[in-house]
Every structure is written in structure tokens, then in C-alpha cells.
Protein backbone atom coordinates (compact mmCIF):
# COMPACT_ATOMS: atom_id res chain seq x y z
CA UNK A 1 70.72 125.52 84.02
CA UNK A 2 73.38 127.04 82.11
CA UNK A 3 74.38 128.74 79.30
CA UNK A 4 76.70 127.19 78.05
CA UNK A 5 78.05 123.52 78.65
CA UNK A 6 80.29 122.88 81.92
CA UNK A 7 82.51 120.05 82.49
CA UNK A 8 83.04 119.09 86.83
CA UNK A 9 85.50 116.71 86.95
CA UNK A 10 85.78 114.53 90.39
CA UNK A 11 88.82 112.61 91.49
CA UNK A 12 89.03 109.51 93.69
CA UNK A 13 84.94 108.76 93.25
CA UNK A 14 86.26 105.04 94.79
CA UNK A 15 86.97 106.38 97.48
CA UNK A 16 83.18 107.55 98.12
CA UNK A 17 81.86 104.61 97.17
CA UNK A 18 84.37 102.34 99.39
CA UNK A 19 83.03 104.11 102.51
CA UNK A 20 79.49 103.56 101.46
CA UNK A 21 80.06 100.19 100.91
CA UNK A 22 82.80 98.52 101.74
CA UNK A 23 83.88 96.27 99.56
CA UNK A 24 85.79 94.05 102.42
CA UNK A 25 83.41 93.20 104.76
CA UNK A 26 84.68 90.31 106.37
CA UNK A 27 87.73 92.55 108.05
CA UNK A 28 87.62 92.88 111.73
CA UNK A 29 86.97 95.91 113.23
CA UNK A 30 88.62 96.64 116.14
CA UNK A 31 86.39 99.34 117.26
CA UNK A 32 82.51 99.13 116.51
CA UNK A 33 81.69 102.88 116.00
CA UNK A 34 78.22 101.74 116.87
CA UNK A 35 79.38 102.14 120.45
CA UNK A 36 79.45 105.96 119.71
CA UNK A 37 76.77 106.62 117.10
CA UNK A 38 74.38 103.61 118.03
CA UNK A 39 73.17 101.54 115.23
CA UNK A 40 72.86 104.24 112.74
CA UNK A 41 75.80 104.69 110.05
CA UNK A 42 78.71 106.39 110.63
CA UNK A 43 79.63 109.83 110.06
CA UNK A 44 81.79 108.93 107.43
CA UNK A 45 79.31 106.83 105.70
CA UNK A 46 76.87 109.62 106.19
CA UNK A 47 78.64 111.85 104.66
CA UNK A 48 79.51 109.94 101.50
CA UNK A 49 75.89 109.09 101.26
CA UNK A 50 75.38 112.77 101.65
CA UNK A 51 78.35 113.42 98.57
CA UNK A 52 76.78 110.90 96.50
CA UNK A 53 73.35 112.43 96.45
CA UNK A 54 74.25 115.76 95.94
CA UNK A 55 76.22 114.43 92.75
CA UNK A 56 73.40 112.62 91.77
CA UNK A 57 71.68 115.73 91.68
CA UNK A 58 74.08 117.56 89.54
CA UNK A 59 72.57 115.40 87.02
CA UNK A 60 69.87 117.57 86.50
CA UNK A 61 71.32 120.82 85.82
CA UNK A 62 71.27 121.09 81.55
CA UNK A 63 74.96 121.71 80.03
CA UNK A 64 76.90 120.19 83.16
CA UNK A 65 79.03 117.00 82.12
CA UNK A 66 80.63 115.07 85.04
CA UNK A 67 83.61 112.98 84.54
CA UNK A 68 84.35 110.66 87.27
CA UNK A 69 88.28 109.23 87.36
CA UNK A 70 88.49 106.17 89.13
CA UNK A 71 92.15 104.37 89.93
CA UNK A 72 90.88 100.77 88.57
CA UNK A 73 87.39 99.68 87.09
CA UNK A 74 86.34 97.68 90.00
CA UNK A 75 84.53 100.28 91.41
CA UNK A 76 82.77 101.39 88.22
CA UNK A 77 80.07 98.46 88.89
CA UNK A 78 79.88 99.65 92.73
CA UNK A 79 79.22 103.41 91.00
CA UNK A 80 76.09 101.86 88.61
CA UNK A 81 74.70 99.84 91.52
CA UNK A 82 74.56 102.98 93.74
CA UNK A 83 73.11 104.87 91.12
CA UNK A 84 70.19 102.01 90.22
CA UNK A 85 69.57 101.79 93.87
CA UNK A 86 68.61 105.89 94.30
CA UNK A 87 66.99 106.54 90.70
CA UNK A 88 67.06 103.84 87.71
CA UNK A 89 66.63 106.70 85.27
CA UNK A 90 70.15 108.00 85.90
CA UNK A 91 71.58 104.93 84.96
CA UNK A 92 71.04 106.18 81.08
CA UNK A 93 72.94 109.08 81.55
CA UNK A 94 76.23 106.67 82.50
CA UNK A 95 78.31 105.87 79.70
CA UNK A 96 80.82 103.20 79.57
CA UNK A 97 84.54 103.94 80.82
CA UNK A 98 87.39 104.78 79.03
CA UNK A 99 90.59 103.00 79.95
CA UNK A 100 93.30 105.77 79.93
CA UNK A 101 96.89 105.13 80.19
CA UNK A 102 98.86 106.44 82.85
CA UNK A 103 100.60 109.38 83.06
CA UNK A 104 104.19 108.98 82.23
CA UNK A 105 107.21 111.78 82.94
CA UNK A 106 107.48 112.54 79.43
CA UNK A 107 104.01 113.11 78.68
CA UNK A 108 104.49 116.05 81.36
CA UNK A 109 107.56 117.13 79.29
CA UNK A 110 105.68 116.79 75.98
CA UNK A 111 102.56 118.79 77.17
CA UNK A 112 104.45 121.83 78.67
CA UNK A 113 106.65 122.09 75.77
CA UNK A 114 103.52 121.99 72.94
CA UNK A 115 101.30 124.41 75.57
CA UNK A 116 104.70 126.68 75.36
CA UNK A 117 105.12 126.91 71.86
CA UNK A 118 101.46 127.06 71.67
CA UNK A 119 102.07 130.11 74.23
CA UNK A 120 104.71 131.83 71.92
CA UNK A 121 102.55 131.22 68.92
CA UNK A 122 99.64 133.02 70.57
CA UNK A 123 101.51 136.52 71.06
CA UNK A 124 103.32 136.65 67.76
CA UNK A 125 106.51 135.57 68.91
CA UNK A 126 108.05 133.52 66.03
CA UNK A 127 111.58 133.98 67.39
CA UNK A 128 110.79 131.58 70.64
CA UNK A 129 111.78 128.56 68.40
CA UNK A 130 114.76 129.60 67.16
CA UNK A 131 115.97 131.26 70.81
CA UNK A 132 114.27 128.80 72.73
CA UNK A 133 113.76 125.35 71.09
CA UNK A 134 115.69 123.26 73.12
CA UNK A 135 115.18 124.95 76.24
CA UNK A 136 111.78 124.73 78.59
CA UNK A 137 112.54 128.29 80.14
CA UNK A 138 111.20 129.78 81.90
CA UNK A 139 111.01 126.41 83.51
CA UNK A 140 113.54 124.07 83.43
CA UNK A 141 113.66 119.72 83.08
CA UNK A 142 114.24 118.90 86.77
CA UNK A 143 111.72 121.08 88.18
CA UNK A 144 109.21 119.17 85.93
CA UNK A 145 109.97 115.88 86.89
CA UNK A 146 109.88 117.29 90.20
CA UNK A 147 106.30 118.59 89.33
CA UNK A 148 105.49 114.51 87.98
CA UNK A 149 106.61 113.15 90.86
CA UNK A 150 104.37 115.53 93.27
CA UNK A 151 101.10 114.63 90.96
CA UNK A 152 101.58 110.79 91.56
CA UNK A 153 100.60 110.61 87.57
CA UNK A 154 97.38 112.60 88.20
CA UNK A 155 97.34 115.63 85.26
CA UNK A 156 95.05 117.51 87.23
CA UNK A 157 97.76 117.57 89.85
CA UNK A 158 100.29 118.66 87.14
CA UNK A 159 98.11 121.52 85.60
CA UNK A 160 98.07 122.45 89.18
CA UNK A 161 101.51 123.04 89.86
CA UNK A 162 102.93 124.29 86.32
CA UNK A 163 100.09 127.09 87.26
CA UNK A 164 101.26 128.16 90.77
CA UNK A 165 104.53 127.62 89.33
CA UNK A 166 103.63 130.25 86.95
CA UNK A 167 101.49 132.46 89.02
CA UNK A 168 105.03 132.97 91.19
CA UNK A 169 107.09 133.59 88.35
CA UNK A 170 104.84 136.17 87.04
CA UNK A 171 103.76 138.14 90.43
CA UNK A 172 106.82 137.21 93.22
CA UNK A 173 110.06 139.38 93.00
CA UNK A 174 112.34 136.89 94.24
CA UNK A 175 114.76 135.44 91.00
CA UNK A 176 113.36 132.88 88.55
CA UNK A 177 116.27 130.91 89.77
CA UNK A 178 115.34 130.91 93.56
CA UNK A 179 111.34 129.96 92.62
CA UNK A 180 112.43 127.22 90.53
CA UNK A 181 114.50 125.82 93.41
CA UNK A 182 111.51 126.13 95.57
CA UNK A 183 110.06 123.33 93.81
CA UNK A 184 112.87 121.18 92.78
């Protein structure tokens, strides 16, 4: 249990739940692995079975909240089945999805510039918006789009990178110039 609450966020869940049950069953397959593994499941499916429970279990520990993102809300019905079909209880601790909208270029643009200022106003420095407020140094425009384009709209992916990003700036000795050309 822990102390204090936890959030574990997992990305892609459909993608577990499409190899434990496909939801195209009728496609041909070209290669029965059954050849290999006899009748039993694959290793893939095994191993999403495997992922699933192990989730599932996660549900027990006090203080952890899991947020599942899925790409579409077809799979959210797969997600309740599975869960009904290994422990009916769980199902009450399932609440309905919210239907975010996707990640657009200048919500990157927006978020790095408030989480800046946000920054500045942390360590006192009140002259960042009169220097600085139509600038995004130490980072510049392109090299954020360029930081969009790499998440494919996922903001994990984008907290990601603006960290690394960061982590460079502040420990590597090469020029801010030649880091932010690295990944432009």
C-alpha cells in the first residue's frame, strides 16, 4: 500500500486487449502458430493475458490510480468484458471514459510557454517577461513542432522530449544552438 496516492498511467491498453482477443476473427491466417506451440495460445497472447492480470492486480494496492488511454472507445467494452470475465468485483472500480481532444501543435506551444513562465515565476525572476515574452528560449518554435510531430499527438511523448531536451541543455557542453539542431 502506499503512502500517499500514485497515479500509473498505461498507453496503447488496445493494443493488449486486440491480441487477447482479436477483434477480426474472420482474417486468414497464413501461418497457424499452432503448428509451433500446439493448440495452446500463443506467446503473444500469453503474454498479454499475463499483462492483463498483473494490471488487474494493481487494483489492489490502496492509493494507486490507473488511467488507461485508449486511441478510440471501441475497445473500452473489450477492456470491461475482460475484466467481468477474471473478477466481477473490479468492474466497480471502472469508471466511464472521458473523450479527450487531440493534441494539437499549439497546445504544445501553449503548454511550454505557461510551464516557462510558470518556471521564471518560481525563482523570482520577474524580468523573464519583459526580456523574454515573445521568445520560447531556451527553446525555440521549430524545434517544438519538431517535438509535436515526434509524439504523434501523444503528451506523454511531448513531456518526454521537452525533458531530454532539457536534461542536454542543462548537463552537455556542446552550444544551445547545436542541441537544438539535434532535434529539429
Amino acid at each position: 500500500n502506499l503512502r500517499k496516492e500514485s497515479i500509473l498511467f498505461i498507453d496503447d491498453f488496445e493494443r493488449i486487449i486486440s491480441i487477447m482477443n482479436p477483434i477480426d476473427d474472420e482474417a486468414e491466417e497464413i501461418f497457424d502458430p499452432s503448428w509451433l506451440y500446439g493448440n495452446k495460445q500463443s506467446p503473444d497472447k500469453y503474454a498479454a493475458e499475463k499483462t492483463f492480470d498483473k494490471i488487474l492486480e494493481l487494483l489492489s494496492i490502496k492509493g494507486l490510480k490507473i488511467i488507461i488511454t485508449l486511441k478510440s472507445l471501441e475497445y473500452f467494452g473489450e477492456i470491461k468484458k475482460k475484466i467481468e470475465e477474471k473478477n466481477k468485483n473490479l468492474l466497480i472500480l471502472v469508471k466511464n471514459p472521458l473523450d479527450m481532444p487531440s493534441l494539437k501543435e499549439e497546445d504544445v506551444i501553449q503548454l511550454y510557454k505557461e510551464y516557462l513562465d510558470l518556471f521564471f515565476a518560481n525563482i523570482d525572476y520577474t524580468e523573464y517577461s519583459k526580456h523574454f515574452s515573445t521568445s520560447f528560449f531556451p527553446i525555440n518554435k521549430k524545434t517544438l513542432k519538431t517535438i509535436f510531430k515526434k509524439a504523434q499527438g501523444n503528451p506523454r511523448e511531448v513531456i518526454k522530449n521537452l525533458i531530454k531536451i532539457f536534461n542536454e541543455i542543462v548537463t552537455s557542453n556542446e552550444k544551445l544552438e547545436d542541441i537544438l539542431k539535434k532535434h529539429q
